[in-house]
Protein backbone atom coordinates (compact mmCIF):
# COMPACT_ATOMS: atom_id res chain seq x y z
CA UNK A 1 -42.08 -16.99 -43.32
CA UNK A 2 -42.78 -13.42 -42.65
CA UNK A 3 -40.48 -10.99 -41.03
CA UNK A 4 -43.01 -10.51 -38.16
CA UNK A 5 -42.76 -14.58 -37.28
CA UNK A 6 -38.86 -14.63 -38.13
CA UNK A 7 -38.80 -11.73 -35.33
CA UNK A 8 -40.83 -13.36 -32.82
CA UNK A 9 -39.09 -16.53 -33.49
CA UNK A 10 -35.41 -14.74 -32.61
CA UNK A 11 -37.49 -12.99 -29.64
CA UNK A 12 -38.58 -16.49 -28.04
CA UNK A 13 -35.04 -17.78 -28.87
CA UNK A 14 -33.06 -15.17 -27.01
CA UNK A 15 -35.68 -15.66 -24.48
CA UNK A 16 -35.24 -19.70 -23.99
CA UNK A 17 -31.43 -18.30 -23.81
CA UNK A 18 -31.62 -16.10 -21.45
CA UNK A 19 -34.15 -18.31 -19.41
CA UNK A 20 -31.31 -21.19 -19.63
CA UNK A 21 -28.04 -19.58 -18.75
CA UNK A 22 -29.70 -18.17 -15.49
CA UNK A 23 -31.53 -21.78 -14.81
CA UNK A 24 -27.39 -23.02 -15.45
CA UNK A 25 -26.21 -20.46 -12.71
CA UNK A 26 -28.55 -20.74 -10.06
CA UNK A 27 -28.17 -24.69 -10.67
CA UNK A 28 -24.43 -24.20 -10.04
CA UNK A 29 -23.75 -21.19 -7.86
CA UNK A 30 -26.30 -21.52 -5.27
CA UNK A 31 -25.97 -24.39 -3.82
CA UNK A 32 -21.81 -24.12 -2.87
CA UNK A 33 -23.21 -21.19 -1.41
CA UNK A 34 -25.79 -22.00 0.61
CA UNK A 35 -23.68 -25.28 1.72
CA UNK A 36 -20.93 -22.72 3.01
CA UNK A 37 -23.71 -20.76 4.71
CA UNK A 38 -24.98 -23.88 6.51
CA UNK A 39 -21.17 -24.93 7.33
CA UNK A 40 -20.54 -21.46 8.81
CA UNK A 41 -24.03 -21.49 11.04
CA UNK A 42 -22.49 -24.35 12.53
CA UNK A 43 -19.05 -23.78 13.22
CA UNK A 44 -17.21 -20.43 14.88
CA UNK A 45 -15.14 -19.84 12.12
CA UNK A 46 -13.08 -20.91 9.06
CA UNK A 47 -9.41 -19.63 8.80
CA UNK A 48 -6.64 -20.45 6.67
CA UNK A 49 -3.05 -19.07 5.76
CA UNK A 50 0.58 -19.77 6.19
CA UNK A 51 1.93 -21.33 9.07
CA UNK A 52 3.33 -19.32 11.24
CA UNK A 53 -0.03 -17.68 11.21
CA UNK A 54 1.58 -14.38 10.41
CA UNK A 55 -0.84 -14.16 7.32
CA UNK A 56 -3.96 -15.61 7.59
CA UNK A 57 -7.88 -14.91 6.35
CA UNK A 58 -10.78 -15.51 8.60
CA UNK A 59 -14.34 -15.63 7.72
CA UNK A 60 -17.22 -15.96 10.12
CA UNK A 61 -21.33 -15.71 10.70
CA UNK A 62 -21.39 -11.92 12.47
CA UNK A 63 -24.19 -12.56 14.92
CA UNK A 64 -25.90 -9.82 16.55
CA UNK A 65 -29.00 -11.47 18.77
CA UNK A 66 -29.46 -13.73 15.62
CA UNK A 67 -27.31 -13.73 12.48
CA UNK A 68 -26.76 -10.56 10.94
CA UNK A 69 -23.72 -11.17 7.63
CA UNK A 70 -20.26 -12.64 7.31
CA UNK A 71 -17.69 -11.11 8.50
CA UNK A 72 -14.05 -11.26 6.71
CA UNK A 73 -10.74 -10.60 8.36
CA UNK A 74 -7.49 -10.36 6.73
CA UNK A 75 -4.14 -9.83 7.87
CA UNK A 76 -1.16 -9.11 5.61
CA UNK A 77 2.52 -8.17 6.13
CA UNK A 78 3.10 -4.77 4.57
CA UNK A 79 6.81 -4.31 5.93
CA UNK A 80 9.60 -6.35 7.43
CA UNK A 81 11.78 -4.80 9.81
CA UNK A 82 14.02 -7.77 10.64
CA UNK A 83 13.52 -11.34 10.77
CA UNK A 84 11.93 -11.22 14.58
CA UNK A 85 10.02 -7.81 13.78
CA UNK A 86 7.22 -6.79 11.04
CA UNK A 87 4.37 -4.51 10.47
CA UNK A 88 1.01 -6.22 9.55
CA UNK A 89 -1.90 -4.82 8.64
CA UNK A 90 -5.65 -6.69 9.47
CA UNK A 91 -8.44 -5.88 7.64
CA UNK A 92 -12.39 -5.69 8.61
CA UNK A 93 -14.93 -6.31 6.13
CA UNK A 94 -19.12 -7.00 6.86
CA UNK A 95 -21.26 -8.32 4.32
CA UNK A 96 -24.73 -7.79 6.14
CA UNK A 97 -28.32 -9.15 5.25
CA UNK A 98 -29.57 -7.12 8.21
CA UNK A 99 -28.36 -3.59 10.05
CA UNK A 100 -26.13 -4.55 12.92
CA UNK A 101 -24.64 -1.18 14.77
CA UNK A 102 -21.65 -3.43 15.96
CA UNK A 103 -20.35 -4.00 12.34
CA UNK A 104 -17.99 -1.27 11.04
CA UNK A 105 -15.08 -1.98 8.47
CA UNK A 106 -11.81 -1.10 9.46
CA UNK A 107 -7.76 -1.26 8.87
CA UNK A 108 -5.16 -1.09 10.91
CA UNK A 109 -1.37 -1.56 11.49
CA UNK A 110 0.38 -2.98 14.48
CA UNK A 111 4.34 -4.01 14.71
CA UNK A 112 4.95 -7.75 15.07
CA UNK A 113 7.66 -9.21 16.93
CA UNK A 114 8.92 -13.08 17.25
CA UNK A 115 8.81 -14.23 20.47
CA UNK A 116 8.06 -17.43 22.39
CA UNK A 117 8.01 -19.32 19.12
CA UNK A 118 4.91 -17.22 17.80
CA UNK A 119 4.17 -13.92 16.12
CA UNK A 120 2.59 -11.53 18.99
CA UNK A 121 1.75 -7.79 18.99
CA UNK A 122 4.10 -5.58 20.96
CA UNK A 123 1.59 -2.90 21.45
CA UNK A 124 3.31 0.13 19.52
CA UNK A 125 2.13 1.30 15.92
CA UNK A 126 4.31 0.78 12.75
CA UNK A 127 7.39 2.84 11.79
């Protein structure tokens, strides 16, 4: 063999390589995704955390006259104050296909309180 066939022969094997390992991922990644895309078109949203719903994650379709992204919301304790009073903080995030002037990230921090068997705002910022 020559060095010019021994070159095109590792050319056309990194090729069949390269071909393979993205065949392999779009064989495996895309279709979880696109079943969780077709679950969230047809439900409002899918949220889970804790129990007492103090921490929690939300993920929905962000629809804007037609479906625009997912949209993520998070919400996290950051402080504890006492057992009937914490600060949280909820996070925004968009993940958008298509513009949508309704969909702007943001953070913020509200204080907590226990009451009535559930965690509720009580309107005033964090300490």
């Amino acid at each position: 063999m020559s060095k010019e066939e021994k070159k095109a022969g590792s050319l056309q094997e990194k090729i069949n390589l390269v071909l393979t390992i993205i065949v392999l991922v779009l064989l495996i990644i895309a279709p979880p995704v696109f079943c969780g895309l077709l679950y969230l078109s047809r439900v409002p949203d899918v949220t889970w955390g804790n129990e007492s719903g103090l921490t929690y994650s939300r993920i929905w379709m962000h629809r804007d006259r037609g479906v625009k992204g997912i949209a993520y919301q998070s919400q996290r304790v950051v402080a504890e104050y006492s057992d009937s009073e914490v600060c949280a903080e909820t996070r925004l995030r968009f993940f958008l296909w298509s513009e949508s002037k309704k969909a702007e990230p943001a953070t913020s921090t509200r204080a907590m309180v226990f009451a009535n068997n559930r965690w509720q705002p009580n309107g005033e910022e964090c300490r």
